[in-house]
Structures are given as C-alpha cells and as structure tokens.
N, C-alpha and C. Protein backbone atom coordinates (compact mmCIF):
# COMPACT_ATOMS: atom_id res chain seq x y z
N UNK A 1 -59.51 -49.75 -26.92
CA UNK A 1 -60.28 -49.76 -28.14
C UNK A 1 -60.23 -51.17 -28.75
N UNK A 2 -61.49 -52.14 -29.15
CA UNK A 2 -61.24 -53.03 -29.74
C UNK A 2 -61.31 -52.75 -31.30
N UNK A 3 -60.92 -54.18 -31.99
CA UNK A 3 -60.77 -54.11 -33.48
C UNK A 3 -61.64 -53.76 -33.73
N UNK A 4 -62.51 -53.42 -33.93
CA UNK A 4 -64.16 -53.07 -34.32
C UNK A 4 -63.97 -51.62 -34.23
N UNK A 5 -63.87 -50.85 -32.75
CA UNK A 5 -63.72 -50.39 -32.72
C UNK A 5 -62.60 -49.01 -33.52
N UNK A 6 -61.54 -49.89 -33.53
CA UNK A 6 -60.55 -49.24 -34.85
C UNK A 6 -60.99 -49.22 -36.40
N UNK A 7 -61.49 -50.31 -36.65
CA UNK A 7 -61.93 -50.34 -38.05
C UNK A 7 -63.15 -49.18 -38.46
N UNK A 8 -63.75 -49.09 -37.41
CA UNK A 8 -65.23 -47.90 -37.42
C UNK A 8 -64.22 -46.56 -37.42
N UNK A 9 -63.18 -46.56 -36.25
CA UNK A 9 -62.72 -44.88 -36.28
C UNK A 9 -61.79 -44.81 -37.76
N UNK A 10 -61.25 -45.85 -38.29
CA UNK A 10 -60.64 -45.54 -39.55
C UNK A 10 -61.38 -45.18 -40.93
N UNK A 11 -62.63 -46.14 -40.97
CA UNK A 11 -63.77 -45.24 -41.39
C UNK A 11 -64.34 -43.76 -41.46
N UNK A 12 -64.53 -43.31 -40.05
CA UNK A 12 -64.70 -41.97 -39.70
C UNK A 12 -63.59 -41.10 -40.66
N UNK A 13 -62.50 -41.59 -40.11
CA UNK A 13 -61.28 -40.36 -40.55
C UNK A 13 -61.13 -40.41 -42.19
N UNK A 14 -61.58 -41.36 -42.77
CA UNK A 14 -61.06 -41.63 -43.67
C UNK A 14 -62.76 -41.01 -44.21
N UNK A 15 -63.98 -41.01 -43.99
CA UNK A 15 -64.92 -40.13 -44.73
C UNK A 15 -64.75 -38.53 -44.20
N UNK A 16 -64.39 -38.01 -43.02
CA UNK A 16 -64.13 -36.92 -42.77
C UNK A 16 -63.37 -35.79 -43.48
N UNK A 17 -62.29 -36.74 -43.89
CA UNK A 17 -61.36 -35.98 -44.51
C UNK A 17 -60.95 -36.43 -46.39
N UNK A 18 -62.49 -36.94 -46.76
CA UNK A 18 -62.39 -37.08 -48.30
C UNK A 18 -63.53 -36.11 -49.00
N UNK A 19 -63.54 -35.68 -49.73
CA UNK A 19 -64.66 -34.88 -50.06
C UNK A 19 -65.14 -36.17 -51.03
N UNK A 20 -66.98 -36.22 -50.82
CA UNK A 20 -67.31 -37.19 -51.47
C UNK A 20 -68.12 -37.40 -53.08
N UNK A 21 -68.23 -35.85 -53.01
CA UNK A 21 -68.59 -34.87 -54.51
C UNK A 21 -66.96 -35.20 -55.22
N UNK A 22 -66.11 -34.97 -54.80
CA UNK A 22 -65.43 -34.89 -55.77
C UNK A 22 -64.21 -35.83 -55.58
N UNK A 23 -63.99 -36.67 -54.69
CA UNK A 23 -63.39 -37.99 -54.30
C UNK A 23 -61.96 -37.27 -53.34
N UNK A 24 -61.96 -35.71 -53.62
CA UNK A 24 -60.42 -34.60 -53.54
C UNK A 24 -59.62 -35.20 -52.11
N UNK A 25 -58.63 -35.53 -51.21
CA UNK A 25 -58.48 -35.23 -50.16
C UNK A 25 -58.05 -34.33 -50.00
N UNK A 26 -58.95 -34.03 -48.15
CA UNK A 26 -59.25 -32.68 -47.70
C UNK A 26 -58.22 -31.75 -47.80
N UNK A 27 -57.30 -33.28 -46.21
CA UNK A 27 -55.95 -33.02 -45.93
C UNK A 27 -54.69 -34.33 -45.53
N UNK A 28 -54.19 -34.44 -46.65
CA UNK A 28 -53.97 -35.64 -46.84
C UNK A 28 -52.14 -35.79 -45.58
N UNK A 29 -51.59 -34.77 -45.36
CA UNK A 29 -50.92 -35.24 -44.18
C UNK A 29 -51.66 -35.45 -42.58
N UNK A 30 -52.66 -35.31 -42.70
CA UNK A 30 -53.70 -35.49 -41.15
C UNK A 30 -53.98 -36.63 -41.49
N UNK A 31 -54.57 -36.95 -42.54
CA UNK A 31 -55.29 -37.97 -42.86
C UNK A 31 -54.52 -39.32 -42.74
N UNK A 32 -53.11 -39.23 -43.43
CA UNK A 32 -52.09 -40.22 -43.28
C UNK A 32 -51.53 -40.34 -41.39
N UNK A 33 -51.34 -39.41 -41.13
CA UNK A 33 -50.95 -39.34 -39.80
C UNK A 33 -52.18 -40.38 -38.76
N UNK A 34 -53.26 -39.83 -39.29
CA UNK A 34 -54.32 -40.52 -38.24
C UNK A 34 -54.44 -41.95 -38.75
N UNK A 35 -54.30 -42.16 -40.47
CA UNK A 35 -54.39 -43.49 -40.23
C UNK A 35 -52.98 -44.22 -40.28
N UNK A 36 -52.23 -43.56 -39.94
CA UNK A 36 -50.97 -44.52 -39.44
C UNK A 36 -51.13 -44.98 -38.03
N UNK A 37 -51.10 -44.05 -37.29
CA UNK A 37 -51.76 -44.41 -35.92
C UNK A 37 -52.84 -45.55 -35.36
N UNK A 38 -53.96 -45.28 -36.55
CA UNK A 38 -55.01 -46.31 -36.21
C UNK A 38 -54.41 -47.75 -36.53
N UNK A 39 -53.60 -47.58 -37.87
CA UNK A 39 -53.29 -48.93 -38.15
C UNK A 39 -52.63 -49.62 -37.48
N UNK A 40 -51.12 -48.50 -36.41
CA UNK A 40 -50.35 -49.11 -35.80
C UNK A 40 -51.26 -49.89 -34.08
N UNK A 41 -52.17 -49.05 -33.85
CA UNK A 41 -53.20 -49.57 -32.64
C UNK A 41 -53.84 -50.54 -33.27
N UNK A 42 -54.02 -50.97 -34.25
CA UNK A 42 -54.61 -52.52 -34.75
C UNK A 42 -53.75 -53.12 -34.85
N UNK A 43 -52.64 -53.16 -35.55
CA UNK A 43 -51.63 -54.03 -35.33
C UNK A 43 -51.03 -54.25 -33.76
N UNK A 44 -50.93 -53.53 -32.82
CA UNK A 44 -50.62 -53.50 -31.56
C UNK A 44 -52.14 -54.35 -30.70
N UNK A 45 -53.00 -54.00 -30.89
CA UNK A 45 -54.22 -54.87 -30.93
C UNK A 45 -54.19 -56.20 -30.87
N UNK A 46 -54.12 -56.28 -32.69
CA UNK A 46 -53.86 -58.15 -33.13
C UNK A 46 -52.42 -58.89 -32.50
N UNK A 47 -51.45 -58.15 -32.20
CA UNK A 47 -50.67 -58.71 -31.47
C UNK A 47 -50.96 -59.35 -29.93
N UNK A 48 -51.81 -58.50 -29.30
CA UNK A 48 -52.03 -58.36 -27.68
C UNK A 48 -53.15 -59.66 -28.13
N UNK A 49 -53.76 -59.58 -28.68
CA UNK A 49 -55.08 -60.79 -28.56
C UNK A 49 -54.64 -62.03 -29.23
N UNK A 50 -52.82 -62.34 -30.02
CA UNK A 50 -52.71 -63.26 -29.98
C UNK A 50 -51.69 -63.88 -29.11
N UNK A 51 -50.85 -62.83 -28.48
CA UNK A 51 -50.51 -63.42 -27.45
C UNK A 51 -51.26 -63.62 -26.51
N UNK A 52 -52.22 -63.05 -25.92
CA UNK A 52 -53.33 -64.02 -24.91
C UNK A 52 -53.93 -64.98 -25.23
N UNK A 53 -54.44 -65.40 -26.60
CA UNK A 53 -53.99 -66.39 -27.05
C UNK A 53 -53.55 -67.74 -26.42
N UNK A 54 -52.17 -67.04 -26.65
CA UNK A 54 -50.86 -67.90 -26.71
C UNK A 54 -50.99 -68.39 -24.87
N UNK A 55 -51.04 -67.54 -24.43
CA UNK A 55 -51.02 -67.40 -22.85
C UNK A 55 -52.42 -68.34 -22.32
N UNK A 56 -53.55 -68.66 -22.96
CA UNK A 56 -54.71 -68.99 -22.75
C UNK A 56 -53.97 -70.49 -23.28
N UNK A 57 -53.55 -70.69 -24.24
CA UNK A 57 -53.37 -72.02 -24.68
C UNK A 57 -52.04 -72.85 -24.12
N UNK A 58 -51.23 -72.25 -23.05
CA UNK A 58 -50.25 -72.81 -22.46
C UNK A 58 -51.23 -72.98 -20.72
N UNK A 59 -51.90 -72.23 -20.86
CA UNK A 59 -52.64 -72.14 -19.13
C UNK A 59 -53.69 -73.53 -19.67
N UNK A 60 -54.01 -73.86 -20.19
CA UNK A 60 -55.07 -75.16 -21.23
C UNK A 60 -54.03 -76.37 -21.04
N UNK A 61 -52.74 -76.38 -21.52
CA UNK A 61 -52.07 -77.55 -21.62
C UNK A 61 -52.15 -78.08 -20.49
N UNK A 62 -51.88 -76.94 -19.36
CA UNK A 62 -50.82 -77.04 -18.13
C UNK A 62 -52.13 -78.22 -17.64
N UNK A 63 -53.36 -77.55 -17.93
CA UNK A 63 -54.81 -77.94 -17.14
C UNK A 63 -54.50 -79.13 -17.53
N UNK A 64 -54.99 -79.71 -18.72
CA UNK A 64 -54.83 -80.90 -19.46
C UNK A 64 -53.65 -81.92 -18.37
N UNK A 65 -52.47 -81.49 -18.07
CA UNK A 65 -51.40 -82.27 -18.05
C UNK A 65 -52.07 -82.43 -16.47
N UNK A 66 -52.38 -81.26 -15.77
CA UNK A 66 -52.65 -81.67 -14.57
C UNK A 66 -53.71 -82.42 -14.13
N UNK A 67 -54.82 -82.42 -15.27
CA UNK A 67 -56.02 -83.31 -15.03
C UNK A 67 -55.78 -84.74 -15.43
N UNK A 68 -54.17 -85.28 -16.43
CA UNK A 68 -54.08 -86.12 -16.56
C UNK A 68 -53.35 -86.88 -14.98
N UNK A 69 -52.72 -86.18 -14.83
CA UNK A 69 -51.63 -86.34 -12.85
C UNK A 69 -53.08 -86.61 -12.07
N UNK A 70 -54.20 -85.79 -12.18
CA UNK A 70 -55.25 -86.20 -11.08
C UNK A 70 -55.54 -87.44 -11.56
N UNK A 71 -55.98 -87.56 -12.72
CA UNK A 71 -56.70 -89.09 -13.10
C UNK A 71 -56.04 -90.00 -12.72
N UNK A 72 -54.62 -90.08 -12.88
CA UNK A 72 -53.14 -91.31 -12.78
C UNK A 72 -53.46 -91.33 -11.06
N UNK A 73 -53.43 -90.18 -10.16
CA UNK A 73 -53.49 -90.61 -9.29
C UNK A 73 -54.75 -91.17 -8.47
N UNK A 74 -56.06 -90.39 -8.89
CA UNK A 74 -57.05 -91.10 -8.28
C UNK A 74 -57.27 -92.54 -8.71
N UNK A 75 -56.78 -92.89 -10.25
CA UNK A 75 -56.47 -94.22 -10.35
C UNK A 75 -55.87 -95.39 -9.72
N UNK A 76 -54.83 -94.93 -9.11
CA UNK A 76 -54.18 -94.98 -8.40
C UNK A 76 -54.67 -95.39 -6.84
N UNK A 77 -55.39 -94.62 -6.37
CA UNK A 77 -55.95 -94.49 -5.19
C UNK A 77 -56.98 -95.55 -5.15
N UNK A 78 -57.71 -95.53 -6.26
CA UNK A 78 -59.09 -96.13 -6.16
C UNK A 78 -58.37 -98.03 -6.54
N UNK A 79 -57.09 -98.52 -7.26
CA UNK A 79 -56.58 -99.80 -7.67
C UNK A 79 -56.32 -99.99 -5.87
N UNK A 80 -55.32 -98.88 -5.47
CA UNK A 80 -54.80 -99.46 -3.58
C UNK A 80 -56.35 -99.46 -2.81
N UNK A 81 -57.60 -99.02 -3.06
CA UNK A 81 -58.24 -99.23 -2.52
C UNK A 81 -59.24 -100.49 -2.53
N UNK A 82 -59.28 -101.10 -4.08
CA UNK A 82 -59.63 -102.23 -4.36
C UNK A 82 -59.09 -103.30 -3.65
N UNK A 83 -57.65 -103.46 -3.98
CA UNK A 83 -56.57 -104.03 -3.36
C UNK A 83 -56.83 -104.31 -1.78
N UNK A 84 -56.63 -103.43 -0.70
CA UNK A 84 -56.65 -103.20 0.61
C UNK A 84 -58.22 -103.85 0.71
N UNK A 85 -59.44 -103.77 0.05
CA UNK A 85 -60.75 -104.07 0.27
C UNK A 85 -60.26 -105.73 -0.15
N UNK A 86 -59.99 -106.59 -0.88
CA UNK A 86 -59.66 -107.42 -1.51
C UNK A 86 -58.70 -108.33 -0.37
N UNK A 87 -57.92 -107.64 -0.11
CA UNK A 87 -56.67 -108.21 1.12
C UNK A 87 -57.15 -108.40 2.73
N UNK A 88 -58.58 -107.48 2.65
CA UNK A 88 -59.27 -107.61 3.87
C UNK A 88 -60.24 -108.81 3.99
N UNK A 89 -61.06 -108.44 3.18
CA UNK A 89 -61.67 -109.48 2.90
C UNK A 89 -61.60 -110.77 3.06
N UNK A 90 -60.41 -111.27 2.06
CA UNK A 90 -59.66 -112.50 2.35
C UNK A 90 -59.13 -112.86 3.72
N UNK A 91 -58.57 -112.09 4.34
CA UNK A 91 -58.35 -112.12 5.45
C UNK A 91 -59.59 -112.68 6.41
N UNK A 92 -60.37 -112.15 6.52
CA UNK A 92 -61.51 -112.11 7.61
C UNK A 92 -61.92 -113.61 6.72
N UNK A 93 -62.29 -113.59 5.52
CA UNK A 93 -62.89 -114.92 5.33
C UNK A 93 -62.38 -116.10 5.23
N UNK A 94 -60.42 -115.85 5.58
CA UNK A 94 -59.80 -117.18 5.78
C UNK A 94 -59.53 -117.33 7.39
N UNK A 95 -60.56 -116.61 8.06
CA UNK A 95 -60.52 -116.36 9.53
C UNK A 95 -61.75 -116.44 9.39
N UNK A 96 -62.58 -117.09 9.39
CA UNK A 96 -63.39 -117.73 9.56
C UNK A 96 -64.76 -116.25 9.77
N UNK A 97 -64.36 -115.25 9.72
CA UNK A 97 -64.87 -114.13 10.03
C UNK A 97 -66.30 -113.82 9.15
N UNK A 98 -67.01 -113.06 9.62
CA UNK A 98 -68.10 -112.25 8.86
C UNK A 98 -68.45 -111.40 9.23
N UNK A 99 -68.00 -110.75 10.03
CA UNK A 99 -67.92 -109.22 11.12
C UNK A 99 -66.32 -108.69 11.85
N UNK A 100 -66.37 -107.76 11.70
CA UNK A 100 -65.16 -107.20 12.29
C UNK A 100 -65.34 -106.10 13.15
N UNK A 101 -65.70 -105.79 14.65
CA UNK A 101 -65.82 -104.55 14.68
C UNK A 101 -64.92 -103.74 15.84
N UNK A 102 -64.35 -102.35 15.77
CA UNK A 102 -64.04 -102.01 16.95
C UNK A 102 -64.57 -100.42 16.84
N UNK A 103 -64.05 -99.68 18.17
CA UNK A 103 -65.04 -98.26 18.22
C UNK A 103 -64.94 -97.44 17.29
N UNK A 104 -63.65 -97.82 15.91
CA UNK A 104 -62.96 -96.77 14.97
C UNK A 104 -64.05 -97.21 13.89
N UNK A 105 -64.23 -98.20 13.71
CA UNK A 105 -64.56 -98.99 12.48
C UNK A 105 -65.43 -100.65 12.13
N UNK A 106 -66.49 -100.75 11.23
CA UNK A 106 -67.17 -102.00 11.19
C UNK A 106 -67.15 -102.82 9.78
N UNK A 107 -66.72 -103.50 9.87
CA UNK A 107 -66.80 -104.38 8.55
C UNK A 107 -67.30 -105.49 8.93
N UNK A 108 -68.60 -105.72 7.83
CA UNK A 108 -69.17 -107.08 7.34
C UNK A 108 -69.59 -107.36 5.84
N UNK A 109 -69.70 -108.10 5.37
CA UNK A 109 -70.10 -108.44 4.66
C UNK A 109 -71.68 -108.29 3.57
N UNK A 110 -72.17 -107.85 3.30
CA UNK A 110 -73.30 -107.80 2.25
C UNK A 110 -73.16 -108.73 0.97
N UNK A 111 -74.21 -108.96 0.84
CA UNK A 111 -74.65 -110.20 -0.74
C UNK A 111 -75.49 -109.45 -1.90
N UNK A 112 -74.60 -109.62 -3.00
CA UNK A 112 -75.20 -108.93 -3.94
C UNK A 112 -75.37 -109.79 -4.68
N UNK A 113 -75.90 -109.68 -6.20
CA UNK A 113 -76.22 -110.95 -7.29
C UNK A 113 -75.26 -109.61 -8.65
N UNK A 114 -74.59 -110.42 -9.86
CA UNK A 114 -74.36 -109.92 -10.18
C UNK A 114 -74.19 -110.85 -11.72
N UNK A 115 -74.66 -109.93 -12.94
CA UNK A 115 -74.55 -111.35 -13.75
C UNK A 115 -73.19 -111.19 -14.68
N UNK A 116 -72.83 -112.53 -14.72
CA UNK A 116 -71.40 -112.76 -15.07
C UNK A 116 -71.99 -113.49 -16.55
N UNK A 117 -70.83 -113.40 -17.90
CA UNK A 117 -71.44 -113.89 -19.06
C UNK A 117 -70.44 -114.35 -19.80
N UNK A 118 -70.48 -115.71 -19.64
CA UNK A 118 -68.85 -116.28 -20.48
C UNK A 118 -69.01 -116.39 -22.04
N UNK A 119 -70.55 -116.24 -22.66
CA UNK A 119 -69.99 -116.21 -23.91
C UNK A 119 -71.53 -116.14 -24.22
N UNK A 120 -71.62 -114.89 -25.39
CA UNK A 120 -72.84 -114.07 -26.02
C UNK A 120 -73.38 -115.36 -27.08
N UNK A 121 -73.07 -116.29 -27.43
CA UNK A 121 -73.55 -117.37 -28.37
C UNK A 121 -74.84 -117.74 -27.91
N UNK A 122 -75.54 -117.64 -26.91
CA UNK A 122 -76.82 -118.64 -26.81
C UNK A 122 -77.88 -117.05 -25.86
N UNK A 123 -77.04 -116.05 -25.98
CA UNK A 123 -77.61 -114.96 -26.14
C UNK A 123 -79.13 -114.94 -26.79
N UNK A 124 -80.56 -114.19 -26.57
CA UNK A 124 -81.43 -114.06 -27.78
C UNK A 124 -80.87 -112.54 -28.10
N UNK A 125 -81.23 -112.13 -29.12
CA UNK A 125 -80.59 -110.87 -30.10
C UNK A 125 -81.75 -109.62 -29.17
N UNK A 126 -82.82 -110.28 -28.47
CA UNK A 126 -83.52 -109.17 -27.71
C UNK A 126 -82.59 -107.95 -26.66
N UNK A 127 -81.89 -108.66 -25.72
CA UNK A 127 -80.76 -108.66 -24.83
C UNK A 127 -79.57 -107.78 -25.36
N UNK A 128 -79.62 -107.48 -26.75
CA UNK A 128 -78.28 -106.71 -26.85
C UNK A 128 -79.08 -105.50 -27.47
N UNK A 129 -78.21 -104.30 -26.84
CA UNK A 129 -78.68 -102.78 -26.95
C UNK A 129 -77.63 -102.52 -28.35
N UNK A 130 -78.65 -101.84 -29.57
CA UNK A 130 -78.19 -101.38 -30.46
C UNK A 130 -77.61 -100.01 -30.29
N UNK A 131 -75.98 -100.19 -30.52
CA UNK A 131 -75.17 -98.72 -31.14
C UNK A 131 -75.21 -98.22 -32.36
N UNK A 132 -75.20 -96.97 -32.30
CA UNK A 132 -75.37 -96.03 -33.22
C UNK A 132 -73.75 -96.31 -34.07
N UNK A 133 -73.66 -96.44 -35.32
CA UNK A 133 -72.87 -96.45 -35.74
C UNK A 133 -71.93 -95.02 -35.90
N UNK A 134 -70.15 -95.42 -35.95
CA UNK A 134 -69.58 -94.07 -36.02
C UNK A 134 -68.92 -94.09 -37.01
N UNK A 135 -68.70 -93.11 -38.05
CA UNK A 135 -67.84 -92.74 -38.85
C UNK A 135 -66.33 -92.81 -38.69
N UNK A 136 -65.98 -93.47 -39.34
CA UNK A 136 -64.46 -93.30 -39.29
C UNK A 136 -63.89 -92.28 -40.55
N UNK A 137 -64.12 -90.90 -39.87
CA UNK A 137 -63.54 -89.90 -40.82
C UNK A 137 -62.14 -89.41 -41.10
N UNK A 138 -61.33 -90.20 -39.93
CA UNK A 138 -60.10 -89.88 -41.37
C UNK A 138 -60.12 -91.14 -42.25
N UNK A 139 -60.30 -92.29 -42.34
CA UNK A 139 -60.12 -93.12 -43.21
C UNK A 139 -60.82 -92.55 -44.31
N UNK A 140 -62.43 -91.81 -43.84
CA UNK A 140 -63.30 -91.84 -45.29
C UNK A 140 -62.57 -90.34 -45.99
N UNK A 141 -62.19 -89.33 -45.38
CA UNK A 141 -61.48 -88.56 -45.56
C UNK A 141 -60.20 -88.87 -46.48
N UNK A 142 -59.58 -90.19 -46.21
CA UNK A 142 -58.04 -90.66 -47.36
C UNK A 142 -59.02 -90.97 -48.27
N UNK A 143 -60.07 -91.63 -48.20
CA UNK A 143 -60.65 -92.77 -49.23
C UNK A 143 -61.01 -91.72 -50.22
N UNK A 144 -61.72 -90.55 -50.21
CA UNK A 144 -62.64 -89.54 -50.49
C UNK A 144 -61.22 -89.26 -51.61
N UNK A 145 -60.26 -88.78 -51.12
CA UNK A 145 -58.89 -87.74 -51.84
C UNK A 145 -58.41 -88.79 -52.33
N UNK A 146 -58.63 -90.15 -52.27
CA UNK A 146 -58.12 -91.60 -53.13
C UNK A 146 -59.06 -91.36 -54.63
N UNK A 147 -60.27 -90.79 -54.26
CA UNK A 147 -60.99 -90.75 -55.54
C UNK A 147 -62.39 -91.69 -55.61
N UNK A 148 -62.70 -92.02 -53.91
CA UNK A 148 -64.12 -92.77 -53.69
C UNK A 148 -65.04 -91.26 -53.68
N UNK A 149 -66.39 -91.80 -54.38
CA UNK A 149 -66.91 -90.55 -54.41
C UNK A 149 -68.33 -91.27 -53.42
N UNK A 150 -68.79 -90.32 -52.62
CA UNK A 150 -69.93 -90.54 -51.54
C UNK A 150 -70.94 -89.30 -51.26
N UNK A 151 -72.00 -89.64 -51.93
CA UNK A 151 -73.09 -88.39 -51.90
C UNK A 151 -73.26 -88.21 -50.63
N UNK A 152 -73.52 -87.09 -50.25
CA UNK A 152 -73.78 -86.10 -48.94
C UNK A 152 -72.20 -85.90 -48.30
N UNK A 153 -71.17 -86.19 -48.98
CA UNK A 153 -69.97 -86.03 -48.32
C UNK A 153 -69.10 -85.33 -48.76
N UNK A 154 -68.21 -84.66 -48.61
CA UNK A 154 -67.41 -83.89 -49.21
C UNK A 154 -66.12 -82.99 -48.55
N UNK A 155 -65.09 -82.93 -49.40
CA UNK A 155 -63.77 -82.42 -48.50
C UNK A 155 -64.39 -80.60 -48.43
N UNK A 156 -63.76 -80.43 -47.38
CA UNK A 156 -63.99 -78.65 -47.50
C UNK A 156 -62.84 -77.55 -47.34
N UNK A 157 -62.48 -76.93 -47.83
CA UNK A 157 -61.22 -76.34 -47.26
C UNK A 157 -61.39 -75.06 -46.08
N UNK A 158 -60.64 -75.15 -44.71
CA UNK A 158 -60.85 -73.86 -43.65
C UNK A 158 -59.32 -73.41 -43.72
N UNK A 159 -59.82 -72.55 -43.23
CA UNK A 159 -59.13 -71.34 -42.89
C UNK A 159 -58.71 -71.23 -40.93
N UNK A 160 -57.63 -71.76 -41.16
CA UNK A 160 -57.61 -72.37 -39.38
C UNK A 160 -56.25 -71.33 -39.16
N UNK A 161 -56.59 -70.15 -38.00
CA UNK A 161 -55.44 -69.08 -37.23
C UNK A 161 -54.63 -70.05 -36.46
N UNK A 162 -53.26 -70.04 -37.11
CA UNK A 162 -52.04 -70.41 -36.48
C UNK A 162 -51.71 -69.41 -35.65
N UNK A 163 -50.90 -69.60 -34.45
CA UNK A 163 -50.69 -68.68 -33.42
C UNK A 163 -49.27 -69.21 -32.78
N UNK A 164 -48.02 -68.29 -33.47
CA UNK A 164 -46.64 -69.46 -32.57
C UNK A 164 -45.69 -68.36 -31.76
C-alpha cells in the first residue's frame, strides 16, 4: 500500500464510522483500532522509503567515487599515451625517419596547420565569441542578507528532507 494509498483508506474508516448528521462516533474502539494500524503502516511506510533513500544515496556516492577512479585513470591512460606518441615520434625524427613499418604496425607522419596565439592585443574584437555572463550566487546571496537590495531577486526559504 502506498502513502496515498493509506491516507485515502484512513479517510474511508474515519467517514464510515462517524455519523455525519450528527458528528456521533459509530464505534469508536474499531475506529481507533483501524486507525492505529493505518497510522502504524504509514509510519512503517515513511520509514521503508527513507531508508531506500538512504540506500539510493550511498549506491550514488559509491557511483560518483567510481566515476571519479575512471576519470583519474583514463587520464591517466590518455597523459602515457601522449607521452609514448611524443617519445616515438622523437625517436623516428632524430632517426632521420618518416615511416616506420612492420606486419603488426605503421607509423608516419601527417601535417596539420594549427593556430597558435601568443597574445590577444592586436586581436580585432570580431574574432572573440561573446559569453553569456554567470551569476555568482552565493556572493549575491551574502550581499542580498548584508542588506544590498536587487529587483527581480530575492532570498526564499525551502523546506529541504534531511535523511540520516
């Protein structure tokens, strides 16, 4: 039964057994009995859905920690692969080389153009792509509770479920 579900059958029991002409209860040890029950299956409820929860947000970390171990290592992988491309290279081109080949494997060389820019001063202003500016909301957030006041802005207070 979900919460919804409980809150509708506590409803039920609770118009079933009130007379509504005269507010009387019907039968008020049934009535208590059933909604002790319902209440204790909502509370048994809100417990189960915040420990999964809890269980959902440790299975999240674990992800997190392990997607940080993949990144470190494909980082990793892809610096020794720079490296090894870099160490070859040199090699063959202080060997006078521009081909390398045997039945496993071929290395040569390709020419690319690539533009390099030691300093944006003689730049024209056409050439640079405009960013969207970003808010820095915790600063404007201290500034705001400092007592800066900024139309269209404003603190709000939530209501945020702790779960420990």
């Amino acid at each position: 039964m979900t919460l919804y579900e409980i809150n509708q059958e506590i409803e039920r029991v609770i118009q079933e057994n009130i007379d509504l002409e005269t507010g009387e209860i019907l039968n008020p040890e049934q009535l208590n009995e059933q909604l002790s029950e319902l209440n204790i299956a909502k509370e048994s409820k809100r417990e189960n859905i915040a420990i999964f929860i809890k269980n959902l947000t440790v299975d999240k970390k674990a992800i997190d920690e392990e997607i940080k171990t993949l990144r470190a290592r494909k980082k990793a992988k892809e610096n020794k692969i720079e490296n090894l491309k870099q160490y070859l290279a040199m090699d063959l081109l202080n060997s006078g080389l521009s081909k390398f080949e045997t039945p496993k494997v071929a290395l040569s060389f390709r020419t690319s153009k690539a533009l390099e820019i030691d300093s944006t001063d003689n730049i024209p202003d056409e050439y640079f792509i405009d960013v969207e500016p970003i808010v820095d909301k915790v600063r404007l957030k201290k500034d705001i509770q400092s007592g800066l006041e900024c139309d269209g802005v404003r603190i709000v207070k939530k209501q945020n479920l702790q779960i420990k």
